[in-house]
Every structure is written in C-alpha cells, then in structure tokens.
PDB file of N, CA and C in Angstrom:
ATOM      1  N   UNK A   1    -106.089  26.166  71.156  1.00  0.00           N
ATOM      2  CA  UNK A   1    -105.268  26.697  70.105  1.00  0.00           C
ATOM      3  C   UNK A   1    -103.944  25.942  70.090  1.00  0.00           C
ATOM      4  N   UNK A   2    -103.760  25.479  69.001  1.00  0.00           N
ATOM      5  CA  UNK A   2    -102.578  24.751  69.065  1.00  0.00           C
ATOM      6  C   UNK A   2    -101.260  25.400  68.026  1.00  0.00           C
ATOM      7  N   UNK A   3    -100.233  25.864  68.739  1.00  0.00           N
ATOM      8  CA  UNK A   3     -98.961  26.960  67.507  1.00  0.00           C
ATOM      9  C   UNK A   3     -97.918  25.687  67.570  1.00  0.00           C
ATOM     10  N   UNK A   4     -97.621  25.710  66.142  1.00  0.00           N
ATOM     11  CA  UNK A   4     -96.918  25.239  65.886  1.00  0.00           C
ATOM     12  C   UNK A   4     -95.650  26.223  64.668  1.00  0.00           C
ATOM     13  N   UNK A   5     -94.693  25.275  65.643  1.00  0.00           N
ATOM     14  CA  UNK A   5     -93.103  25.979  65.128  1.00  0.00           C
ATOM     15  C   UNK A   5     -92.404  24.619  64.713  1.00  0.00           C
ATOM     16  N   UNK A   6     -91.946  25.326  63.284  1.00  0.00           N
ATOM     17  CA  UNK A   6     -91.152  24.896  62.462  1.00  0.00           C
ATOM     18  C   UNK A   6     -89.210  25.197  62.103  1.00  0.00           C
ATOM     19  N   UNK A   7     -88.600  24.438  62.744  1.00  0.00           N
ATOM     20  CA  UNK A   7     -87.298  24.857  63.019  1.00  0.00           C
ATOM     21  C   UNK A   7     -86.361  24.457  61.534  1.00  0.00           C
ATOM     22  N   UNK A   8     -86.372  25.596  60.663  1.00  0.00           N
ATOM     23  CA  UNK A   8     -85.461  25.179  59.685  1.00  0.00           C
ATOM     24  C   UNK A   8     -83.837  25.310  59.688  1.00  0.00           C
ATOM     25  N   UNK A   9     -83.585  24.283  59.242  1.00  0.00           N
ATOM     26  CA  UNK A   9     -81.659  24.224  58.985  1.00  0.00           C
ATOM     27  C   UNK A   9     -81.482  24.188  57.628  1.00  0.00           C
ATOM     28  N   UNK A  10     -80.379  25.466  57.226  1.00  0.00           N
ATOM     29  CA  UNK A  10     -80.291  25.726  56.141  1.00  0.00           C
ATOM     30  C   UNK A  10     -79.096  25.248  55.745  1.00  0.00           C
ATOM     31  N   UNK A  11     -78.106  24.804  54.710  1.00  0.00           N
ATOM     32  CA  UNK A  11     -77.068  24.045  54.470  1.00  0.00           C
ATOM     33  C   UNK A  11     -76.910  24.892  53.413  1.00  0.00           C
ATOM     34  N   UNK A  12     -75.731  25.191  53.298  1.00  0.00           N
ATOM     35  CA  UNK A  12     -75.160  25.975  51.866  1.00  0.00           C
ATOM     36  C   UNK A  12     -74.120  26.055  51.833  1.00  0.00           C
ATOM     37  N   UNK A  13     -73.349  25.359  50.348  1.00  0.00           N
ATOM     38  CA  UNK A  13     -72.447  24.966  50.224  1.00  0.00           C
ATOM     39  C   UNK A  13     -71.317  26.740  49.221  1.00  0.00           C
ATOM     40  N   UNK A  14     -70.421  26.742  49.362  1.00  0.00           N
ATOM     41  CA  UNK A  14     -69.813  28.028  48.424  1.00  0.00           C
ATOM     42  C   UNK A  14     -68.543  27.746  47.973  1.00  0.00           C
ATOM     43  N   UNK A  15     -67.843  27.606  47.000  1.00  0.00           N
ATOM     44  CA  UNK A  15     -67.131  26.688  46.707  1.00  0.00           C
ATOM     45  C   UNK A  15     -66.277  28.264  45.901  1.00  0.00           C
ATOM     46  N   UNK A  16     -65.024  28.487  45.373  1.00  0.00           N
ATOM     47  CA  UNK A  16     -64.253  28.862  44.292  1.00  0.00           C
ATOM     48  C   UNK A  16     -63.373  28.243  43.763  1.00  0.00           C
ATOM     49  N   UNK A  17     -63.491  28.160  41.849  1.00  0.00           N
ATOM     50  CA  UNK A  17     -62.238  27.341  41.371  1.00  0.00           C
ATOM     51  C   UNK A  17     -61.428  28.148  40.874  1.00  0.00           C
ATOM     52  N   UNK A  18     -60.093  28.100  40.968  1.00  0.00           N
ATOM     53  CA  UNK A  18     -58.759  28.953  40.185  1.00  0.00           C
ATOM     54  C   UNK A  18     -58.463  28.094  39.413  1.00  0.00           C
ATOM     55  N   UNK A  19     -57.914  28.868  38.353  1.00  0.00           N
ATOM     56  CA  UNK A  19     -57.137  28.087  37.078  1.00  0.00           C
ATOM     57  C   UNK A  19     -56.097  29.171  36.991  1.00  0.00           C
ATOM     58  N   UNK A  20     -54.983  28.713  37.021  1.00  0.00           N
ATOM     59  CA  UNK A  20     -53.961  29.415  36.911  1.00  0.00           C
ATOM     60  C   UNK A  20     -52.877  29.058  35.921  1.00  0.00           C
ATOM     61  N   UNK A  21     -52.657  29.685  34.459  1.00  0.00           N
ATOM     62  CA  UNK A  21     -51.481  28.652  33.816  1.00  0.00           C
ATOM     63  C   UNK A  21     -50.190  30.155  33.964  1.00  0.00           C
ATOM     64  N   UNK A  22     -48.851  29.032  33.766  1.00  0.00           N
ATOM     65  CA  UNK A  22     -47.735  29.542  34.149  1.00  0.00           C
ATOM     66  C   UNK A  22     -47.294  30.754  33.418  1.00  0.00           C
ATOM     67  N   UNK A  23     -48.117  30.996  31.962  1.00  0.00           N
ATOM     68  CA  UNK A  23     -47.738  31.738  31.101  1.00  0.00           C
ATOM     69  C   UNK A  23     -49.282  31.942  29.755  1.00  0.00           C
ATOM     70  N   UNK A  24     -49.274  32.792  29.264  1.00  0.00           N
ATOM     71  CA  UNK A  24     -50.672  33.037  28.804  1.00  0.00           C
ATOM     72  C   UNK A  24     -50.741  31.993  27.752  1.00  0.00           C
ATOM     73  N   UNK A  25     -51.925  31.594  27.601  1.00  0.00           N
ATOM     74  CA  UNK A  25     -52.135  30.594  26.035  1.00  0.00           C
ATOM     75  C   UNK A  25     -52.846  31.232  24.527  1.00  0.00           C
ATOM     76  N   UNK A  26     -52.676  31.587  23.527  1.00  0.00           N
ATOM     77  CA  UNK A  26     -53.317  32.731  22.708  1.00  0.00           C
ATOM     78  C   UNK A  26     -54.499  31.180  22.507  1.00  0.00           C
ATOM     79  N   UNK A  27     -55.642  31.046  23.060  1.00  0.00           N
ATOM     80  CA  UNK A  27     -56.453  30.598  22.711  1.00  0.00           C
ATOM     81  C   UNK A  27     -58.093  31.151  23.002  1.00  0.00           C
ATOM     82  N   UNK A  28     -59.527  31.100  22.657  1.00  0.00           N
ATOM     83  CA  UNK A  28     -60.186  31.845  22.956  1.00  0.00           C
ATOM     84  C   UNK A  28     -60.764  31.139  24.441  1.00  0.00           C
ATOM     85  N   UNK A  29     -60.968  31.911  24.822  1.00  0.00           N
ATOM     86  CA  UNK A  29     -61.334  31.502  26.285  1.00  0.00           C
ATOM     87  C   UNK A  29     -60.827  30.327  27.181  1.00  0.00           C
ATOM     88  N   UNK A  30     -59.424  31.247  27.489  1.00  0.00           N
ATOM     89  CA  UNK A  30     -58.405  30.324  27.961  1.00  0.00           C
ATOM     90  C   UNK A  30     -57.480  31.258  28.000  1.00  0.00           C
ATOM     91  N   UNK A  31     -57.861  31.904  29.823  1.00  0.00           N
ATOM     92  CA  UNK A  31     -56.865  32.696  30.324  1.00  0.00           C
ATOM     93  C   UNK A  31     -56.074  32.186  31.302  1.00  0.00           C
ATOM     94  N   UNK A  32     -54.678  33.194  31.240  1.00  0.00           N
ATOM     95  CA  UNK A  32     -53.703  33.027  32.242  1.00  0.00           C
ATOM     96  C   UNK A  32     -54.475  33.002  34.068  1.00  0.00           C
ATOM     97  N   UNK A  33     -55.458  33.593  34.154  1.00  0.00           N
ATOM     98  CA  UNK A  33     -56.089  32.825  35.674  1.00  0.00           C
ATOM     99  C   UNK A  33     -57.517  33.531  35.117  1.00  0.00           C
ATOM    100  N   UNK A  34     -58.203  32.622  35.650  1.00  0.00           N
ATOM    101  CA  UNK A  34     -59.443  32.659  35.906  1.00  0.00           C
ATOM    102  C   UNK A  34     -60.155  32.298  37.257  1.00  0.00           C
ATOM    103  N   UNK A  35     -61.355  32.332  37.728  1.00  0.00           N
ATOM    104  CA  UNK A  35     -61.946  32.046  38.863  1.00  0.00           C
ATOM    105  C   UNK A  35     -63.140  31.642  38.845  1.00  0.00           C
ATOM    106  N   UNK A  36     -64.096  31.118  39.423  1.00  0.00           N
ATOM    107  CA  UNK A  36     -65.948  30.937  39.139  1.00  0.00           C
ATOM    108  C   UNK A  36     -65.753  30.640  40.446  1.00  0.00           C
ATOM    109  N   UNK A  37     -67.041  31.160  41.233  1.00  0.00           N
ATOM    110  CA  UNK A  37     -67.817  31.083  42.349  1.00  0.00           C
ATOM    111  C   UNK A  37     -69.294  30.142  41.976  1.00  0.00           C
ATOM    112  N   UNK A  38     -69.120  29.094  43.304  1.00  0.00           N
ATOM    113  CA  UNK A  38     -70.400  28.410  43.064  1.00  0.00           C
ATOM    114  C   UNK A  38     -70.900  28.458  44.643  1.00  0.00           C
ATOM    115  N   UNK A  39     -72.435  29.002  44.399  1.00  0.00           N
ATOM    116  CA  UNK A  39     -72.956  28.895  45.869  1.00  0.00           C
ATOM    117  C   UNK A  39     -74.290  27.354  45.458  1.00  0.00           C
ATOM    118  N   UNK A  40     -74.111  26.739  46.346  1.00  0.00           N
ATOM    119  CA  UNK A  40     -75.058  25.804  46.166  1.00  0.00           C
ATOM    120  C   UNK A  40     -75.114  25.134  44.746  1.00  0.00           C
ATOM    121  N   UNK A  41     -74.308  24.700  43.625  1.00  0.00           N
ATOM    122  CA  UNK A  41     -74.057  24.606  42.816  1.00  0.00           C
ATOM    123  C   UNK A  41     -74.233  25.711  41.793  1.00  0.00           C
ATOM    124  N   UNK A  42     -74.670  26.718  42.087  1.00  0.00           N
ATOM    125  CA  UNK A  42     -74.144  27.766  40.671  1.00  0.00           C
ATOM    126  C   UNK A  42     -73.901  28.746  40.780  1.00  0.00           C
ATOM    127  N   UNK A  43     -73.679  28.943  39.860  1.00  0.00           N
ATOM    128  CA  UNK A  43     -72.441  30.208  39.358  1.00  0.00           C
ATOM    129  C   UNK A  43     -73.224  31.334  40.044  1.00  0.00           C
ATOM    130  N   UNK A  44     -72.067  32.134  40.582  1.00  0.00           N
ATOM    131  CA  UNK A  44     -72.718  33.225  41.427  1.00  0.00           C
ATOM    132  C   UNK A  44     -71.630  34.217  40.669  1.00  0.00           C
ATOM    133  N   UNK A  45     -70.433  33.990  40.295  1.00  0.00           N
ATOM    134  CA  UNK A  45     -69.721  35.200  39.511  1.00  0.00           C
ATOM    135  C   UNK A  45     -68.087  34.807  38.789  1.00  0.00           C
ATOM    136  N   UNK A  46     -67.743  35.427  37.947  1.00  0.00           N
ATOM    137  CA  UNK A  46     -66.540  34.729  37.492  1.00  0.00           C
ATOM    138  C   UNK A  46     -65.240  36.127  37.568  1.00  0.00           C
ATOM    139  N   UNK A  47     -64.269  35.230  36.802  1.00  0.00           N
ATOM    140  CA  UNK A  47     -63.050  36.291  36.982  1.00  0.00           C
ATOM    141  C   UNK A  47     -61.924  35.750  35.713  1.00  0.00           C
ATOM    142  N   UNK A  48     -61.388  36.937  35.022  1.00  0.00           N
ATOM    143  CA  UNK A  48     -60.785  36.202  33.926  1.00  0.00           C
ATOM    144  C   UNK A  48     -59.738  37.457  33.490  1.00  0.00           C
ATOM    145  N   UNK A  49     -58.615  36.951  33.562  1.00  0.00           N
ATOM    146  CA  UNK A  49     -57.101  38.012  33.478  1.00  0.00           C
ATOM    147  C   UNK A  49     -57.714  39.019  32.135  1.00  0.00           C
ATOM    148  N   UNK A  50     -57.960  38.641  31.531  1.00  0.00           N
ATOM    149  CA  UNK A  50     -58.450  39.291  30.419  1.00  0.00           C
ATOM    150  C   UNK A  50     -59.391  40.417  30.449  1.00  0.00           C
ATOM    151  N   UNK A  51     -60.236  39.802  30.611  1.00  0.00           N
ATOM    152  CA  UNK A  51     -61.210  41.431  30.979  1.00  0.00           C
ATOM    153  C   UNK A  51     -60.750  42.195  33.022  1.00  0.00           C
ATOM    154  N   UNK A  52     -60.506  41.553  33.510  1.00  0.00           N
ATOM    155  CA  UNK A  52     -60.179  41.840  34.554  1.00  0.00           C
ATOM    156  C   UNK A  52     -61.071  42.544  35.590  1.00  0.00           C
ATOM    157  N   UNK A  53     -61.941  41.587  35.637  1.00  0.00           N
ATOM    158  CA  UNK A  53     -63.379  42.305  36.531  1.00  0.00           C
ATOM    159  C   UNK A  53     -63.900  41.253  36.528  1.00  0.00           C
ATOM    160  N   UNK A  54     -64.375  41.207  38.491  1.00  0.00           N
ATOM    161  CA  UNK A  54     -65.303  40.130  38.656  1.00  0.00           C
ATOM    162  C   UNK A  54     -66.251  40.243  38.252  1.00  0.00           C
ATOM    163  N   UNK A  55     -67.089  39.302  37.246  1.00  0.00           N
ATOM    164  CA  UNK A  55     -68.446  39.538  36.868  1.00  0.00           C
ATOM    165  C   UNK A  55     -69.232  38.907  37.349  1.00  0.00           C
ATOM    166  N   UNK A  56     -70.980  39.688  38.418  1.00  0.00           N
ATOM    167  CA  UNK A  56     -71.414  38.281  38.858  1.00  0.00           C
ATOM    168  C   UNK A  56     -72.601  37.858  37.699  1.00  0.00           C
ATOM    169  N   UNK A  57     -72.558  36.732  38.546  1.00  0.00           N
ATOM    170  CA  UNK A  57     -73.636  35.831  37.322  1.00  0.00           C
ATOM    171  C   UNK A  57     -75.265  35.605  37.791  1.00  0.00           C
ATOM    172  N   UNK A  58     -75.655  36.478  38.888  1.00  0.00           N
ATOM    173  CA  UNK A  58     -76.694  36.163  39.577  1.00  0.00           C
ATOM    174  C   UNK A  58     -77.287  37.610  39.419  1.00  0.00           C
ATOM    175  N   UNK A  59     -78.334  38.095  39.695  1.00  0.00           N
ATOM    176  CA  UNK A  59     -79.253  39.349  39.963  1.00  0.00           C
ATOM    177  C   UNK A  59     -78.898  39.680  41.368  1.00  0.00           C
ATOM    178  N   UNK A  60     -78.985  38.586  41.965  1.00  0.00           N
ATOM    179  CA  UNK A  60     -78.742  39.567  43.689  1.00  0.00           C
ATOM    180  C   UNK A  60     -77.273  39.887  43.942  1.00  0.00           C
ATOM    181  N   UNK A  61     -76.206  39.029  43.347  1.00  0.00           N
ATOM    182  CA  UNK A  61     -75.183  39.395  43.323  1.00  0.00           C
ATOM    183  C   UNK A  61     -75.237  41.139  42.981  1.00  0.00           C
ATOM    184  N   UNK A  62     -75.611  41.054  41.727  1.00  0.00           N
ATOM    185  CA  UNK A  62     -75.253  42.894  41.095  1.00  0.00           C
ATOM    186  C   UNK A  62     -76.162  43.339  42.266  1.00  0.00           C
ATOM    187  N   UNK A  63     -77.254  43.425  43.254  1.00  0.00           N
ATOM    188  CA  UNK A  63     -77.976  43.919  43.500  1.00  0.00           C
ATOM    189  C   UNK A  63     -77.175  44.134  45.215  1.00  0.00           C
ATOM    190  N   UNK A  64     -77.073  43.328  45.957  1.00  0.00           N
ATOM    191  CA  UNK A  64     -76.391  43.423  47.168  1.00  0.00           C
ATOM    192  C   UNK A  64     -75.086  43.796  47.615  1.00  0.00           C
ATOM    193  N   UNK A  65     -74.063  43.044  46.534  1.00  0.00           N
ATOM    194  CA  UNK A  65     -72.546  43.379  46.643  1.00  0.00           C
ATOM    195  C   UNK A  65     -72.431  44.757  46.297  1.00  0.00           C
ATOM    196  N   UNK A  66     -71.331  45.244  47.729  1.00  0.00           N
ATOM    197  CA  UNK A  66     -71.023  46.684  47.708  1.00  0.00           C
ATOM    198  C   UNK A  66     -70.025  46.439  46.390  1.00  0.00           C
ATOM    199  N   UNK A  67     -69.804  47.743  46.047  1.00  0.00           N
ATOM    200  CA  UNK A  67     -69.200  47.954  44.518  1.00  0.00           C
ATOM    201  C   UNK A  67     -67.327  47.881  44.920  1.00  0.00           C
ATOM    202  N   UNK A  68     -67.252  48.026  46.092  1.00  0.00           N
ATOM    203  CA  UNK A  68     -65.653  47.577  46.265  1.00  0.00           C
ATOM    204  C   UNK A  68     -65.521  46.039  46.470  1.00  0.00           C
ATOM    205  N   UNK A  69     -66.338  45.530  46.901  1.00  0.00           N
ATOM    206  CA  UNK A  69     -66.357  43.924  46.575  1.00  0.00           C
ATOM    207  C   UNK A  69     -65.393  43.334  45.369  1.00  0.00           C
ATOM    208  N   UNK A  70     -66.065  44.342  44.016  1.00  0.00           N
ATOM    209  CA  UNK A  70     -65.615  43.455  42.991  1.00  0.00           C
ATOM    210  C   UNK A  70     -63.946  43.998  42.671  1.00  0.00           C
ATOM    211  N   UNK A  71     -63.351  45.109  43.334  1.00  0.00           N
ATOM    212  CA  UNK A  71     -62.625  45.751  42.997  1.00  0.00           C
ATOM    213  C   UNK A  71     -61.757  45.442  44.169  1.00  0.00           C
ATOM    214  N   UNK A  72     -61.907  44.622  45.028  1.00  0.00           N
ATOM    215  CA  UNK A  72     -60.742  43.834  46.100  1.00  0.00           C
ATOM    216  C   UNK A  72     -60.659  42.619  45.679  1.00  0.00           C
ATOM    217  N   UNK A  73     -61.393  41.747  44.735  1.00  0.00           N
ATOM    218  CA  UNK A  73     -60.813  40.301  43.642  1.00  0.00           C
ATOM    219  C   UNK A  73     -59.692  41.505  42.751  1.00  0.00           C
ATOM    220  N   UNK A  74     -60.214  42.331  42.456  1.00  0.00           N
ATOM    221  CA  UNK A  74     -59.350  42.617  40.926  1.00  0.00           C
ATOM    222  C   UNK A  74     -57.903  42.523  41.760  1.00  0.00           C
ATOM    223  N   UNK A  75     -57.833  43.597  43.132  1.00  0.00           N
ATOM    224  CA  UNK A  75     -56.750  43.412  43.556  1.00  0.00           C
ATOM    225  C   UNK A  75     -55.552  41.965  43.449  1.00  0.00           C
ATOM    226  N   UNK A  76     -56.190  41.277  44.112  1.00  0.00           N
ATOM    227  CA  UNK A  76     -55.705  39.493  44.494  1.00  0.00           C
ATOM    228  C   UNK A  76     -55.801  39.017  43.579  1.00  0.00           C
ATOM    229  N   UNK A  77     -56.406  38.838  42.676  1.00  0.00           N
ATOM    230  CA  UNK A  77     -56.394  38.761  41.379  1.00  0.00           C
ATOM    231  C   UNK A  77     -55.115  39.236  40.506  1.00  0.00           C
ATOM    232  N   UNK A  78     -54.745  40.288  40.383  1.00  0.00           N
ATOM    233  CA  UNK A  78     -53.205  40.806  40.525  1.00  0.00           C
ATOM    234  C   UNK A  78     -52.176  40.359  40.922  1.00  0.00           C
ATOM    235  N   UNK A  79     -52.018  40.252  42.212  1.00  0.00           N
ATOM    236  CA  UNK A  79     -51.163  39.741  43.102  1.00  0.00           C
ATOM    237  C   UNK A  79     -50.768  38.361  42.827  1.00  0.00           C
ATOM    238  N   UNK A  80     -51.563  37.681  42.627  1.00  0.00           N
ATOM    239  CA  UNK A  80     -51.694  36.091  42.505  1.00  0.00           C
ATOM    240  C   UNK A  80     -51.038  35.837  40.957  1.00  0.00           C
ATOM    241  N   UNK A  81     -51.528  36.765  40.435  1.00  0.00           N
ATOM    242  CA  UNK A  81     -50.906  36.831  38.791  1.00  0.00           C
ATOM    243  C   UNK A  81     -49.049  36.974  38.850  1.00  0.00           C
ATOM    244  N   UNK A  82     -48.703  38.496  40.098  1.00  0.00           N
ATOM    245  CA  UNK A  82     -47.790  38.390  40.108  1.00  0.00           C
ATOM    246  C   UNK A  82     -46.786  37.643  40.755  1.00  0.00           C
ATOM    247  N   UNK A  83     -47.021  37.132  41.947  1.00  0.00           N
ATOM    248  CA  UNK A  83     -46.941  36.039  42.431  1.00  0.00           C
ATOM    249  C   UNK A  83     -46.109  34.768  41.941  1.00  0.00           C
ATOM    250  N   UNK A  84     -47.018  34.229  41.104  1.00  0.00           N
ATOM    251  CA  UNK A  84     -47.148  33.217  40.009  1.00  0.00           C
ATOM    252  C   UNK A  84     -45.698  33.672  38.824  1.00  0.00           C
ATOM    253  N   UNK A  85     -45.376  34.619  38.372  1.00  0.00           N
ATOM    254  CA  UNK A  85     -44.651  34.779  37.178  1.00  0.00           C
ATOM    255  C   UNK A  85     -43.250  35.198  37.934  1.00  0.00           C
ATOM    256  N   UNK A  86     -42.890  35.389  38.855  1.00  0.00           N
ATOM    257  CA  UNK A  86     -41.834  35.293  40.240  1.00  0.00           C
ATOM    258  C   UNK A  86     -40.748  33.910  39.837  1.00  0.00           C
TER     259      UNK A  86
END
C-alpha cells in the first residue's frame, strides 16, 4: 500500500485602497473617502462617505462576517473623515 501526502501552500494576497479628497466633490460617484478591499485580486467589499456602510461584494463575505465587522469600518471610517478636515 502506498499513501501518499500532498503538502499544500496557500498564498493570499489582501490588499485595501483609500481615496480620500480634502473636501467633497458634487460629482456622481466620487466621494469624499472611499475604500475597496481586494483579496487575491477581487473585490471582497467597499466603503463610500455617502452611503456610509461597508458593503461586501462577495457571498461569503455577507455569510461569515459578524455584523459588527461592518459597523467598526463605519466607525474609522468617521474618524479618518474627521481627522482629515482638522
């Protein structure tokens, strides 16, 4: 009998971008801060002064993340806003 084992290495990359402008722009989609999460190149959830709620962009996201997850970005999200206008 011959067992054979297979040793996998998993690599995963998770990246977030901020956009932050100094003062709001009245244009459509083009807020005073925004955010996007990328796991392994995609979008796993975004963030935008405007609606003000992380939204994720994946099924397991809505499915795994505890529901204060999205409601400790809104926090920092805040902060960073106020921060910024200082």
């Amino acid at each position: 009998m011959i067992t054979l084992l297979l040793k996998h290495k998993f690599k995963h990359s998770l990246y977030y971008i901020y956009t932050a402008l100094s003062k709001p722009v009245n244009q459509p989609g083009i807020y005073q801060f925004s955010a996007m999460g990328l796991l392994d190149d995609r979008q796993i959830d975004s963030y935008n002064s405007e609606e003000q709620r992380k939204i994720p962009k994946q099924q397991w996201m809505k499915e795994k993340m505890q529901e204060d997850y999205w409601e400790k970005f809104r926090e920092y999200a805040d902060e960073e806003l106020r921060n910024g206008s200082e």
